[in-house]
N, C-alpha and C. Protein backbone atom coordinates (compact mmCIF):
# COMPACT_ATOMS: atom_id res chain seq x y z
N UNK A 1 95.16 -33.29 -48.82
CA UNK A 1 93.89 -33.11 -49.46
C UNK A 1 93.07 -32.13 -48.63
N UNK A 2 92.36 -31.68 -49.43
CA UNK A 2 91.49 -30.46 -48.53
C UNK A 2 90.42 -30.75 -47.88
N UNK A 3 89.80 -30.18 -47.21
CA UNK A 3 88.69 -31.17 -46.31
C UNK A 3 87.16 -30.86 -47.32
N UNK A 4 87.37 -30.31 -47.98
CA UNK A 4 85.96 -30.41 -49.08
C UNK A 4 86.33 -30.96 -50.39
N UNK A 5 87.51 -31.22 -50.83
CA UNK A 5 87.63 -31.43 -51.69
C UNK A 5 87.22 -33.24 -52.32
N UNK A 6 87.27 -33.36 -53.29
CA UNK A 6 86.16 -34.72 -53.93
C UNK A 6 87.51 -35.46 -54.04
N UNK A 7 87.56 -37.29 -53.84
CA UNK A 7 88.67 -38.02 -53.97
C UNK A 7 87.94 -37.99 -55.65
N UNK A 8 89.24 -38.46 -55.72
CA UNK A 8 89.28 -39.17 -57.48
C UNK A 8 88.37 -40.58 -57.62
N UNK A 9 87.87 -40.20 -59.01
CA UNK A 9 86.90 -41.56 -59.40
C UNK A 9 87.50 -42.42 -60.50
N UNK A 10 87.28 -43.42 -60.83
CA UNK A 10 87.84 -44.10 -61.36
C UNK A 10 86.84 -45.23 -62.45
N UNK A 11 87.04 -45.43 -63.90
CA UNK A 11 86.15 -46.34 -64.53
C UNK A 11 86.57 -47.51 -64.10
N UNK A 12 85.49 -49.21 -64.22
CA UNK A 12 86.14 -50.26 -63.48
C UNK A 12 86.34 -50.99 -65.12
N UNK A 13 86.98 -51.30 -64.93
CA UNK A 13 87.41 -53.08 -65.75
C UNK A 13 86.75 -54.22 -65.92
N UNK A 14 86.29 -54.90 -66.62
CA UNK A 14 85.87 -56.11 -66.69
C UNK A 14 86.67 -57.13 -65.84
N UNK A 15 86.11 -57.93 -64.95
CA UNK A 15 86.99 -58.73 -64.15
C UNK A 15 86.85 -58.43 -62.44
N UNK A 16 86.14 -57.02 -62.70
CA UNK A 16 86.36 -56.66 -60.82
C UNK A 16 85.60 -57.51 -60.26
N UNK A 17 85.75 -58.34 -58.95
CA UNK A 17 85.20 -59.07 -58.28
C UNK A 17 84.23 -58.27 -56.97
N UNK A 18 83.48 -59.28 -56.34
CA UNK A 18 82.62 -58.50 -55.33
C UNK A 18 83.71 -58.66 -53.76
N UNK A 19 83.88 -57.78 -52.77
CA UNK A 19 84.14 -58.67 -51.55
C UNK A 19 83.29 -59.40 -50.81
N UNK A 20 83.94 -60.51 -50.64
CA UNK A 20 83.45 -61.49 -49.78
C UNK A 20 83.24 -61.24 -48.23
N UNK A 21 82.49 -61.97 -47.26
CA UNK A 21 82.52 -61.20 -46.24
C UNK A 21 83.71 -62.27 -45.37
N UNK A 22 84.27 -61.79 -44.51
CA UNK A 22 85.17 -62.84 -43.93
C UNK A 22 84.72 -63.22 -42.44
N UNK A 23 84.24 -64.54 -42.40
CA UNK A 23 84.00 -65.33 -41.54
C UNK A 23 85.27 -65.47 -40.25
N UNK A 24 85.05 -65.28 -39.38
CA UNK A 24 86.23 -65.75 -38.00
C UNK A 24 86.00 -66.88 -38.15
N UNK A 25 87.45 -68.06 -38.83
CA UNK A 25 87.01 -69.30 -38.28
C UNK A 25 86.69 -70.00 -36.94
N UNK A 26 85.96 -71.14 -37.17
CA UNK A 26 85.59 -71.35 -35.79
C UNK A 26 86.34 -72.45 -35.99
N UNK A 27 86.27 -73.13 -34.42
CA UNK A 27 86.40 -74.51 -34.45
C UNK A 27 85.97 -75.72 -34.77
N UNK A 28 86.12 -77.18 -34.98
CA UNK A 28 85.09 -77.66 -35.86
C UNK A 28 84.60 -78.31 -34.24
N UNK A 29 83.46 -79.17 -34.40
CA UNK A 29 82.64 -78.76 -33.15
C UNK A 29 82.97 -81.00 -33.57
N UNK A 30 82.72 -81.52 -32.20
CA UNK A 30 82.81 -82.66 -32.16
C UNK A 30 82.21 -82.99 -30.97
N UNK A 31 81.97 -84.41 -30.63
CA UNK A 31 80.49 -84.76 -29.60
C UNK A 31 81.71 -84.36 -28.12
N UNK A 32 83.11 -84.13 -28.51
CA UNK A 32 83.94 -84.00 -27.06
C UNK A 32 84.02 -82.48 -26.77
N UNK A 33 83.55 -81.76 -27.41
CA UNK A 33 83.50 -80.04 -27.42
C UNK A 33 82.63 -79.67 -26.23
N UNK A 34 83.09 -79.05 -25.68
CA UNK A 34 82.19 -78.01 -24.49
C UNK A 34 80.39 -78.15 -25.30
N UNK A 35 80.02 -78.53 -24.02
CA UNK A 35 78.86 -78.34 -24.77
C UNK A 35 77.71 -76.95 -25.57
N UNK A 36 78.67 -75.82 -24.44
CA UNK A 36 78.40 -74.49 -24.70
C UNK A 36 78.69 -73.86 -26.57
N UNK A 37 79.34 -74.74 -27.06
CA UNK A 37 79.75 -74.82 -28.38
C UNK A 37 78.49 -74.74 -29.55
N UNK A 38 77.48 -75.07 -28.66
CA UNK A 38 76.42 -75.42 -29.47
C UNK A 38 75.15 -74.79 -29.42
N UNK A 39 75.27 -73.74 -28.37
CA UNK A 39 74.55 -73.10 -27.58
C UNK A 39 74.70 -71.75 -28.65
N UNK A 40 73.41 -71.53 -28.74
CA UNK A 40 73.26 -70.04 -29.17
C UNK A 40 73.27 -69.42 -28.09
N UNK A 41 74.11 -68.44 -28.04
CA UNK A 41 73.99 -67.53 -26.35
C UNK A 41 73.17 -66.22 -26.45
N UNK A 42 72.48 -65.91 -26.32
CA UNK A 42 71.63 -64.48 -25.85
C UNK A 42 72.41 -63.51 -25.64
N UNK A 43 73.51 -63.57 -24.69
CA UNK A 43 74.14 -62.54 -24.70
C UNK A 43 74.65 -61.72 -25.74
N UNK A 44 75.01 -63.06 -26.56
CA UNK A 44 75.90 -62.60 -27.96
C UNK A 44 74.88 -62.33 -28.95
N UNK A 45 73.79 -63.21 -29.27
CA UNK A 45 73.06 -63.12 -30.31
C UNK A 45 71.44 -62.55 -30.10
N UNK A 46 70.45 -61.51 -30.44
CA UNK A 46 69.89 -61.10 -30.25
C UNK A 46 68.54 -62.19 -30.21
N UNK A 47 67.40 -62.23 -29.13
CA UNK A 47 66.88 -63.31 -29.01
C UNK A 47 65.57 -62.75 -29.98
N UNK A 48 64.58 -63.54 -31.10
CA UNK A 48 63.80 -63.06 -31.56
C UNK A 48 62.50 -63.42 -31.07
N UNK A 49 61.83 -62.13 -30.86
CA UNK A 49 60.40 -62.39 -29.85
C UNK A 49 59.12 -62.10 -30.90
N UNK A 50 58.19 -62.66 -30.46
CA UNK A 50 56.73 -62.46 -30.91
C UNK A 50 55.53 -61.97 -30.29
N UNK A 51 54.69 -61.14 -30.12
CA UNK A 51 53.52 -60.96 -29.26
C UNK A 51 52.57 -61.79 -28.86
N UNK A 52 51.94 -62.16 -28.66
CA UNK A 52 51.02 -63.33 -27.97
C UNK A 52 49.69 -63.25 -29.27
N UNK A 53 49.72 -61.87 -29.66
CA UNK A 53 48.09 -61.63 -29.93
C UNK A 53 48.64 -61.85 -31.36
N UNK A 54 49.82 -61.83 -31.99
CA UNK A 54 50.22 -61.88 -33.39
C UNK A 54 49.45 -63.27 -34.47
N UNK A 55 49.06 -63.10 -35.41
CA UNK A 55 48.24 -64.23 -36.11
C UNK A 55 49.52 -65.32 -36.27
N UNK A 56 48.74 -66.53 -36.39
CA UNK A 56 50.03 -67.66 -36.89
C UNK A 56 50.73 -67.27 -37.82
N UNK A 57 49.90 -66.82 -38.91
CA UNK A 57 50.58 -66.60 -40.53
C UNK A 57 51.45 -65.62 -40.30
N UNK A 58 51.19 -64.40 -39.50
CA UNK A 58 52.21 -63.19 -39.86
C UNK A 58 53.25 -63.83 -39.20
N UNK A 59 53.26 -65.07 -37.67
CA UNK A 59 54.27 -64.98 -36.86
C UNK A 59 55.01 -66.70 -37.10
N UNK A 60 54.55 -66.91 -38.56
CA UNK A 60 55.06 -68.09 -39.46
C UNK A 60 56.38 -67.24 -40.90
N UNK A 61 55.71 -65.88 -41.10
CA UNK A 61 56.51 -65.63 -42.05
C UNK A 61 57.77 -64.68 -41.36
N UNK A 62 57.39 -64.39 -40.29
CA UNK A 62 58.59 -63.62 -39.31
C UNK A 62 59.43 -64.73 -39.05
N UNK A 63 58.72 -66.24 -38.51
CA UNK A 63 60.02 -66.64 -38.53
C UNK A 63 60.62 -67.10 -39.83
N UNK A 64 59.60 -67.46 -40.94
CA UNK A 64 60.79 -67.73 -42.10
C UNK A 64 61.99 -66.14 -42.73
N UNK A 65 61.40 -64.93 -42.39
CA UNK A 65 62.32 -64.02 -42.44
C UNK A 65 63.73 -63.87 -41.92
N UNK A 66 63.48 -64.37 -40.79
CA UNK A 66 64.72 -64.10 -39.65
C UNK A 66 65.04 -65.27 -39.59
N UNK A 67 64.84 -66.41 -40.45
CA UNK A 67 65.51 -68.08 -40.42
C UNK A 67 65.62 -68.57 -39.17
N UNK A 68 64.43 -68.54 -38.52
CA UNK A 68 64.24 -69.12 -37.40
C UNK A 68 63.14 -70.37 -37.15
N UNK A 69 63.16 -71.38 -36.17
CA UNK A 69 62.17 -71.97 -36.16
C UNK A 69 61.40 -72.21 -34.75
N UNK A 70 62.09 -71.36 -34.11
CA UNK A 70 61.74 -70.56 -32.55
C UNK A 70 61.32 -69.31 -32.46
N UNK A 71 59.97 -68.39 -31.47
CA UNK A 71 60.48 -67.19 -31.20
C UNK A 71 60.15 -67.33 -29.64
N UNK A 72 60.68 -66.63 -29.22
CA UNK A 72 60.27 -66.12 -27.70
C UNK A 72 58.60 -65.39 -27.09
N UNK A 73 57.98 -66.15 -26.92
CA UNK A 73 56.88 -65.18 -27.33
C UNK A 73 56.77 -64.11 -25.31
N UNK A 74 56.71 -63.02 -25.68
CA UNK A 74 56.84 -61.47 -25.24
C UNK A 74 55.59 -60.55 -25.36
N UNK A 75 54.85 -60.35 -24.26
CA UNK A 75 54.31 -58.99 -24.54
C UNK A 75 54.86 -57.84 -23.75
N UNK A 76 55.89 -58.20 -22.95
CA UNK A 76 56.36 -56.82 -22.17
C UNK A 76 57.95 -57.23 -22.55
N UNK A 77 58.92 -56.83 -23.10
CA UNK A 77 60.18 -57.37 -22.95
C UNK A 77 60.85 -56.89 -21.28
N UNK A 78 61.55 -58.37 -21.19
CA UNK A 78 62.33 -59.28 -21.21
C UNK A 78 61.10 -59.91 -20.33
N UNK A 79 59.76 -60.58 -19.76
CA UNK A 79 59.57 -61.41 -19.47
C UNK A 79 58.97 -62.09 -20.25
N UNK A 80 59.59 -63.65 -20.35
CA UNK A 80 58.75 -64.52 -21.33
C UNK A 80 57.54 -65.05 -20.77
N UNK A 81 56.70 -65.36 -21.73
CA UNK A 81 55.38 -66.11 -21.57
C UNK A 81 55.63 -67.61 -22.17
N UNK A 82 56.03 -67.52 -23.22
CA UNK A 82 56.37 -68.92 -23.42
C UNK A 82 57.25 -69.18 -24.81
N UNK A 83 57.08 -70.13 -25.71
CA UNK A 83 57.57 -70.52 -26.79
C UNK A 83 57.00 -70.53 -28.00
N UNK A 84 57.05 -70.57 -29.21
CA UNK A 84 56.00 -70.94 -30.54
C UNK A 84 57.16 -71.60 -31.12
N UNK A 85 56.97 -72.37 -32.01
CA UNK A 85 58.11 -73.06 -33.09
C UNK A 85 57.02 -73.04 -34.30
N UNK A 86 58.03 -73.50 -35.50
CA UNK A 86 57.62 -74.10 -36.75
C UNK A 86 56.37 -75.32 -36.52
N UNK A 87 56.71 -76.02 -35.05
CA UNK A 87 56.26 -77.66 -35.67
C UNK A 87 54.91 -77.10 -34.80
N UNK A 88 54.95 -76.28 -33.72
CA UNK A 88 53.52 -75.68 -33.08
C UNK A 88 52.34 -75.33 -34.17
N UNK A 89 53.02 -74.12 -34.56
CA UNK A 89 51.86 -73.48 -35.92
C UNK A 89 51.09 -75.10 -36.52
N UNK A 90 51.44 -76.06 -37.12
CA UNK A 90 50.50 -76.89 -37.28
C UNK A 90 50.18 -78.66 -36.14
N UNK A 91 50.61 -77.41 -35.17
CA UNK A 91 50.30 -79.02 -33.84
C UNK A 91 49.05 -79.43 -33.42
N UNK A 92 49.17 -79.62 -32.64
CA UNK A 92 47.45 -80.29 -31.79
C UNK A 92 47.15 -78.82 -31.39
N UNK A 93 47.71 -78.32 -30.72
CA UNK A 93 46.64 -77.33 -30.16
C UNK A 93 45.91 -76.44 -31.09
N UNK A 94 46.64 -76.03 -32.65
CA UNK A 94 46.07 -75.38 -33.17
C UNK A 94 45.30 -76.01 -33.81
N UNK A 95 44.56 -77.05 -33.65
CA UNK A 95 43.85 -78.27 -35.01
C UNK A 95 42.92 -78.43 -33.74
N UNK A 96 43.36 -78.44 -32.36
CA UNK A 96 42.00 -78.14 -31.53
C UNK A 96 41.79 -76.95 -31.36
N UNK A 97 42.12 -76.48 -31.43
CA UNK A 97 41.29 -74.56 -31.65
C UNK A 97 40.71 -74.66 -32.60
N UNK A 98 40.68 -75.07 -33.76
CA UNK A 98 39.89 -74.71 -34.70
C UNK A 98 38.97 -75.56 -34.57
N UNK A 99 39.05 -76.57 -34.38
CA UNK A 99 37.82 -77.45 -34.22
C UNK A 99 36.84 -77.47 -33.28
N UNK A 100 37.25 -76.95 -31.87
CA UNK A 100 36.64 -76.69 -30.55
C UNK A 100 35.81 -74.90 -31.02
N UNK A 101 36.66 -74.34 -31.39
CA UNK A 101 36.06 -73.11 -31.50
C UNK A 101 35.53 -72.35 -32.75
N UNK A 102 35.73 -73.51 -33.71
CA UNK A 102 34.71 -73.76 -34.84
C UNK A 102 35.37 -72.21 -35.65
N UNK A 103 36.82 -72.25 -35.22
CA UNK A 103 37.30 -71.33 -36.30
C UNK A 103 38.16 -71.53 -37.43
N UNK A 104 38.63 -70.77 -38.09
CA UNK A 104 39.79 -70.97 -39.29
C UNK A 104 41.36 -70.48 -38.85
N UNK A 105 42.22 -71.05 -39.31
CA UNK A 105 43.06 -70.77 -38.81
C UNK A 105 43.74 -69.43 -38.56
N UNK A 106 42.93 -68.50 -39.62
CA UNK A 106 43.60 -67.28 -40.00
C UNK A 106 43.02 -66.58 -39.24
N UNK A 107 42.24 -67.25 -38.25
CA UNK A 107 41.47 -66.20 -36.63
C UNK A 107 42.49 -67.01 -35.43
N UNK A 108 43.60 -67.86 -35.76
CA UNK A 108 43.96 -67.74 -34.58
C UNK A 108 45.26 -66.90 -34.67
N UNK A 109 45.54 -66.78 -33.31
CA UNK A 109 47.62 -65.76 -32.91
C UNK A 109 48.43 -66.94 -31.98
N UNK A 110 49.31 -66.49 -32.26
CA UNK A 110 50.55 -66.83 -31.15
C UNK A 110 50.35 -67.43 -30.04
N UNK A 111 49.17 -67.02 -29.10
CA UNK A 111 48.78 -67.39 -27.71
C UNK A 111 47.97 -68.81 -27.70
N UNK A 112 47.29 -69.23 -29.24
CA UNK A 112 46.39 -70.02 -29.03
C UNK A 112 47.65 -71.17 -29.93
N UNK A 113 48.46 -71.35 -30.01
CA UNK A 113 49.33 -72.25 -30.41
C UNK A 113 50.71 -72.60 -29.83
N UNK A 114 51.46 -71.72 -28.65
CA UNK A 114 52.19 -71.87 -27.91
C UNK A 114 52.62 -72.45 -26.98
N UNK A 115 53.70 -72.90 -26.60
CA UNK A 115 53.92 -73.75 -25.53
C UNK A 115 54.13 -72.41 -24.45
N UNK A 116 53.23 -72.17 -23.55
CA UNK A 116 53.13 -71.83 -22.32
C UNK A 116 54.19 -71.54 -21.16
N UNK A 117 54.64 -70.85 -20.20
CA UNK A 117 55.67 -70.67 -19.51
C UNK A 117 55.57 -71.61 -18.46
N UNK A 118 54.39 -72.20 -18.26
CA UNK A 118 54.28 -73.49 -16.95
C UNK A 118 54.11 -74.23 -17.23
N UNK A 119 54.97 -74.91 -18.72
CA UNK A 119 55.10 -75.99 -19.67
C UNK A 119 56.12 -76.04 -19.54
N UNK A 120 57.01 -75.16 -19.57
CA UNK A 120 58.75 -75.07 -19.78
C UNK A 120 59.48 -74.94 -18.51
N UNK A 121 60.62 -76.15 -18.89
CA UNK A 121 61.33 -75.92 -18.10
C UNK A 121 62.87 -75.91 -18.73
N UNK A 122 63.79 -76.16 -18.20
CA UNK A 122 64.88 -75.97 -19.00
C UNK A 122 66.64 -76.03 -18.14
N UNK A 123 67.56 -76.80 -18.97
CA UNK A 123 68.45 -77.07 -18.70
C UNK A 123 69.63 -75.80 -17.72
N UNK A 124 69.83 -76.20 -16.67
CA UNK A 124 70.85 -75.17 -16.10
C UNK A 124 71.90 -74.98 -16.85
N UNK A 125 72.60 -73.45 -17.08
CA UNK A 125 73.39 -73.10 -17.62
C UNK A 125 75.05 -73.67 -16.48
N UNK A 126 74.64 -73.37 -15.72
CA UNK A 126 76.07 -73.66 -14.98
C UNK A 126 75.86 -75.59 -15.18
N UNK A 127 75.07 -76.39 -15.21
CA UNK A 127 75.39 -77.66 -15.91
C UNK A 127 76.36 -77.99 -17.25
N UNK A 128 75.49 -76.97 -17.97
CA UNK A 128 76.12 -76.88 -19.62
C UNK A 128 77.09 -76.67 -19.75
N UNK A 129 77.67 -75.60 -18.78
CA UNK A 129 79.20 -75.54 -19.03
C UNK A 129 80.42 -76.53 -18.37
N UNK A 130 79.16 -77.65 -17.55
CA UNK A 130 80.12 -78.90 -17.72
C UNK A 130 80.21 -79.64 -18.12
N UNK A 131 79.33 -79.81 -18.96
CA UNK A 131 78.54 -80.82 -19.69
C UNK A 131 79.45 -81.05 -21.15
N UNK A 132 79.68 -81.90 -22.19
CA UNK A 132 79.85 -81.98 -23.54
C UNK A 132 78.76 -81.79 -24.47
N UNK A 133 79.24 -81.60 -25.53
CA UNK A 133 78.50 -82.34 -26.95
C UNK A 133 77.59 -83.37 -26.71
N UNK A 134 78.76 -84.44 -26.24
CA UNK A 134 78.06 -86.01 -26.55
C UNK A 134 76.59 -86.02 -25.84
N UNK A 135 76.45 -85.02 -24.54
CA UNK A 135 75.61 -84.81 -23.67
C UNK A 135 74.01 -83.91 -24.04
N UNK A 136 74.74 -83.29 -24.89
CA UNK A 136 73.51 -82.33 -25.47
C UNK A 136 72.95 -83.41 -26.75
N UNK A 137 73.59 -84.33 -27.04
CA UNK A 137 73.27 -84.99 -28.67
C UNK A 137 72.21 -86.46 -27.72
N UNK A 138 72.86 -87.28 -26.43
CA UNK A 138 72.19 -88.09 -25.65
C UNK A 138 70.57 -86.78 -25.50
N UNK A 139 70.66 -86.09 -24.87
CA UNK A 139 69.65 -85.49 -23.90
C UNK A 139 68.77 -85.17 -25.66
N UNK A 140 69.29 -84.60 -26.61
CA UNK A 140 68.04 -84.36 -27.77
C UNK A 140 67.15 -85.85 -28.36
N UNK A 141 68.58 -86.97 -28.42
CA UNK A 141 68.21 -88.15 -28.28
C UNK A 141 66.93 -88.58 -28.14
N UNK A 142 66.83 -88.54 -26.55
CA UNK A 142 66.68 -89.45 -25.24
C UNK A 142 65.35 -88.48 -25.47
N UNK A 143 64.93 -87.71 -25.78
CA UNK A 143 64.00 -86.53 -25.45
C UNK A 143 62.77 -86.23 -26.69
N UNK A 144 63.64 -86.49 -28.20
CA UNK A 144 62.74 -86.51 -28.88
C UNK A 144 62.58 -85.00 -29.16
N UNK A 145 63.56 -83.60 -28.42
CA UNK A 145 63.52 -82.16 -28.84
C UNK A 145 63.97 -81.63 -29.85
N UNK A 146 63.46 -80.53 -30.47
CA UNK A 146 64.15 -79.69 -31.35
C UNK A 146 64.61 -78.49 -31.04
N UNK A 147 64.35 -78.11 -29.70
CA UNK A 147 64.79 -77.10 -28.98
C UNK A 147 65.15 -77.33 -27.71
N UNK A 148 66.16 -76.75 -26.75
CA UNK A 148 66.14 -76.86 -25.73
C UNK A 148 66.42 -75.25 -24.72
N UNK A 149 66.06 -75.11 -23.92
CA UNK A 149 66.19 -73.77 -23.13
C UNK A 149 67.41 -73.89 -22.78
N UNK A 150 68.63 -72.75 -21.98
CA UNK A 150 69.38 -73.07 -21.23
C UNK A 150 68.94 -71.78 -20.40
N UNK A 151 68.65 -71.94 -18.98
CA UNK A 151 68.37 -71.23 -17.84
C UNK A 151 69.95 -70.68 -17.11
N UNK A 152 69.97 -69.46 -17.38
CA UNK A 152 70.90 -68.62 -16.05
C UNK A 152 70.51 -68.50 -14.88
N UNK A 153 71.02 -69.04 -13.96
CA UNK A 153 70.29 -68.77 -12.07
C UNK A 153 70.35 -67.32 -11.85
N UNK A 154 69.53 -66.74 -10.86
CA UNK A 154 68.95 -65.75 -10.65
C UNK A 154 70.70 -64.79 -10.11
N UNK A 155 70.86 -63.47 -10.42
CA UNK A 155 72.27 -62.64 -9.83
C UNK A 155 71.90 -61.63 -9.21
N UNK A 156 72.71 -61.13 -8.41
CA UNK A 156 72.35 -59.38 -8.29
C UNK A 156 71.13 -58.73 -8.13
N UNK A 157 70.20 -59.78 -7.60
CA UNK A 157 68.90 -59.21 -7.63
C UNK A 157 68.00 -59.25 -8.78
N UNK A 158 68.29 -59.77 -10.03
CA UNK A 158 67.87 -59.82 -11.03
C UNK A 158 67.34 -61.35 -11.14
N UNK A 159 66.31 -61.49 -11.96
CA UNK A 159 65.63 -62.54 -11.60
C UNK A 159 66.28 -64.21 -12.99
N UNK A 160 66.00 -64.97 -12.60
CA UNK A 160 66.80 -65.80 -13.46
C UNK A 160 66.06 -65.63 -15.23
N UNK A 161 67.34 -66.15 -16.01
CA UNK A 161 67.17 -65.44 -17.42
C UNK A 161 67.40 -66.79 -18.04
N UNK A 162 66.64 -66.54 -19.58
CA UNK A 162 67.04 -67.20 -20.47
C UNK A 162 68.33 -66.96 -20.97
N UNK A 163 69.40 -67.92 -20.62
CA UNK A 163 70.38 -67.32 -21.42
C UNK A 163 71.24 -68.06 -22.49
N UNK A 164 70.52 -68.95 -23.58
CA UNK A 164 70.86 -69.62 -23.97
C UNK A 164 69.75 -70.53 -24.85
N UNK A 165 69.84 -71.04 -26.51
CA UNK A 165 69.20 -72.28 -26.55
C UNK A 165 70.13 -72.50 -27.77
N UNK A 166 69.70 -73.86 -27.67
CA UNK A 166 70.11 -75.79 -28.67
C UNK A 166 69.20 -75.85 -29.55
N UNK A 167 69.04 -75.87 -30.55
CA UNK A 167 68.80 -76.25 -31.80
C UNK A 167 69.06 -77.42 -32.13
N UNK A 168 67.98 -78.57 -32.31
CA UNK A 168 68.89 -79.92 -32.75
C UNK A 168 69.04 -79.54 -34.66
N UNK A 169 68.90 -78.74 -35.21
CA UNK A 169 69.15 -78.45 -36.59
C UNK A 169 70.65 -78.00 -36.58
N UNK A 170 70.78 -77.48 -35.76
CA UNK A 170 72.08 -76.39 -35.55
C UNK A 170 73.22 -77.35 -35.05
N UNK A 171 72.66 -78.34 -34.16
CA UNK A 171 73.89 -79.45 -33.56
C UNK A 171 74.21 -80.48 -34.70
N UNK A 172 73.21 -80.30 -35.90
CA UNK A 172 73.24 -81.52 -36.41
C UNK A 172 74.21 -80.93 -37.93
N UNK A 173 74.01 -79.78 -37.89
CA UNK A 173 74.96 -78.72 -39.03
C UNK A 173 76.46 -79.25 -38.12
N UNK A 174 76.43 -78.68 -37.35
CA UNK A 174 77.86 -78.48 -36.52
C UNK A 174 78.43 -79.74 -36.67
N UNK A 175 77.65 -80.79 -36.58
CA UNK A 175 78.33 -82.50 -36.15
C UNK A 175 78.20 -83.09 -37.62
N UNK A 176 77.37 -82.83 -38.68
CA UNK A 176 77.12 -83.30 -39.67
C UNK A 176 76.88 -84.69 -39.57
N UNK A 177 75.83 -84.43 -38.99
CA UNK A 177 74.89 -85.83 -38.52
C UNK A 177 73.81 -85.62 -38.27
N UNK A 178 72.67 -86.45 -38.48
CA UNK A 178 71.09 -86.54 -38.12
C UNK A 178 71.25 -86.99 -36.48
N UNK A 179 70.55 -86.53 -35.96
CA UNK A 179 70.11 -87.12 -34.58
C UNK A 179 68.98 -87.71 -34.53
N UNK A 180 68.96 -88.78 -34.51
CA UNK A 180 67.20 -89.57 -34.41
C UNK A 180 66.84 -89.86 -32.92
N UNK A 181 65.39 -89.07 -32.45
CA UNK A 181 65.47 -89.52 -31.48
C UNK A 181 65.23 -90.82 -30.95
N UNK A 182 65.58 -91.05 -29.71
CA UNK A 182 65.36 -92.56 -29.34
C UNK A 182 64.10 -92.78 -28.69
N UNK A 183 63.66 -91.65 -27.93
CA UNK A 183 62.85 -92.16 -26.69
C UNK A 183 61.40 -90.88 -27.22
N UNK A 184 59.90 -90.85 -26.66
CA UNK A 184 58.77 -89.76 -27.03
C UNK A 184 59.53 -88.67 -26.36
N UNK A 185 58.98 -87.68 -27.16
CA UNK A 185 59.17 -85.95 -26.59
C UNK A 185 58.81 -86.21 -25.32
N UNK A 186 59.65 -85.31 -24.21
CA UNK A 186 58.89 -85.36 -23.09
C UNK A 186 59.34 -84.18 -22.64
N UNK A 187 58.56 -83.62 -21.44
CA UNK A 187 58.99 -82.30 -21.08
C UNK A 187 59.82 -82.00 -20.36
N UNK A 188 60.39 -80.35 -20.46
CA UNK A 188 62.06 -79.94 -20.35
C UNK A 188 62.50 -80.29 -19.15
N UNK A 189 61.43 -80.92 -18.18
CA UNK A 189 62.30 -81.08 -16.17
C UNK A 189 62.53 -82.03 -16.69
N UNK A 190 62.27 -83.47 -17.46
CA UNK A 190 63.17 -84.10 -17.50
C UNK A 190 64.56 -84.24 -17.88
N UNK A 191 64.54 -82.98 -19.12
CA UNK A 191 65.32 -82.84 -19.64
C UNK A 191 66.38 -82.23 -19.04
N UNK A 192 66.35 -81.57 -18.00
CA UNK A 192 67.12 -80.97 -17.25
C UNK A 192 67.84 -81.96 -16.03
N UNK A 193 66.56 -83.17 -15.39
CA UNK A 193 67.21 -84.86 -15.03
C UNK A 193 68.40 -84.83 -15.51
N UNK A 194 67.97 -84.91 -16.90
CA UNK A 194 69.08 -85.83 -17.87
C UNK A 194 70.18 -85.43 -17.73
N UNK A 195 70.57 -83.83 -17.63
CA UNK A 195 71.33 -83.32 -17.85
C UNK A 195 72.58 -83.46 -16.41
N UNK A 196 71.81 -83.87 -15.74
CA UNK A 196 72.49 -83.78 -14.59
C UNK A 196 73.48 -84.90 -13.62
């Protein structure tokens, strides 16, 4: 064929189908699976961030865009400031902002509803990878979380990273099971106790 020349076209048929996309199967995930199984990894999957100053609403429909119920909240990338979720946007802090500062919600952002970076703490990654399933499903348990961090220790001069989080939505897809917790939310150093 010539290098300008046009391939042949063709009319379709009634019957042509669409392609499907093909999935790599995975493994099926069980409470005896590495616990890393369950772990969204950063490395692999791109982490989604938010600005601090962003309004709730715009940084409520970003995450229903990107099917998330976490973002990273970022004003310089890669250092975090802290967290926002789904269950934040209508938590205490934003129901005391509005009430303390006698505003509406559509005057607050990201910063005035977030969990904070000297709020968080978070599970060691070199734990996790000794850790199971059964261990991440006890610790969401025992904890009352819907998220959990997993922390990389500091390398090469580079300072320690998020490299990793748990979804109890995502463990509960994988296991096809509800996790109810047992014990109040409490914060991630314990959770990192637990882990240990």
């Amino acid at each position: 064929m010539l290098p300008d020349s046009a391939l042949p076209a063709r009319s379709l048929r009634p019957g042509v189908s669409v392609a499907r996309t093909l999935l790599a199967p995975t493994a099926a995930v069980t409470p005896a699976s590495p616990a890393s199984a369950v772990m969204t990894d950063l490395t692999q999957v791109r982490a989604v961030t938010v600005n601090p100053t962003t309004a709730l609403r715009q940084a409520e429909q970003f995450m229903i865009h990107q099917r998330v119920h976490m973002l990273f909240v970022v004003s310089e990338m890669p250092e975090l400031l802290g967290l926002i979720t789904t269950t934040d946007l209508r938590g205490d802090r934003v129901m005391r902002a509005v009430q303390e500062r006698n505003v509406h919600y559509e005057d607050l952002c990201v910063a005035d509803a977030m969990t904070p970076l000297s709020m968080l703490d978070a599970i060691d990654y070199a734990r996790l990878k000794a850790a199971r399933v059964s261990n991440v499903v006890a610790t969401l348990r025992k904890h009352g979380r819907n998220h959990l961090l997993v922390i990389e220790a500091a390398s090469g001069g580079e300072p320690e990273r998020v490299r990793g989080v748990i979804s109890r939505a995502q463990v509960e897809r994988q296991l096809d099971t509800v996790i109810e917790a047992s014990g109040p939310a409490l914060d991630l150093a314990e959770i990192g106790q637990a882990m240990s």
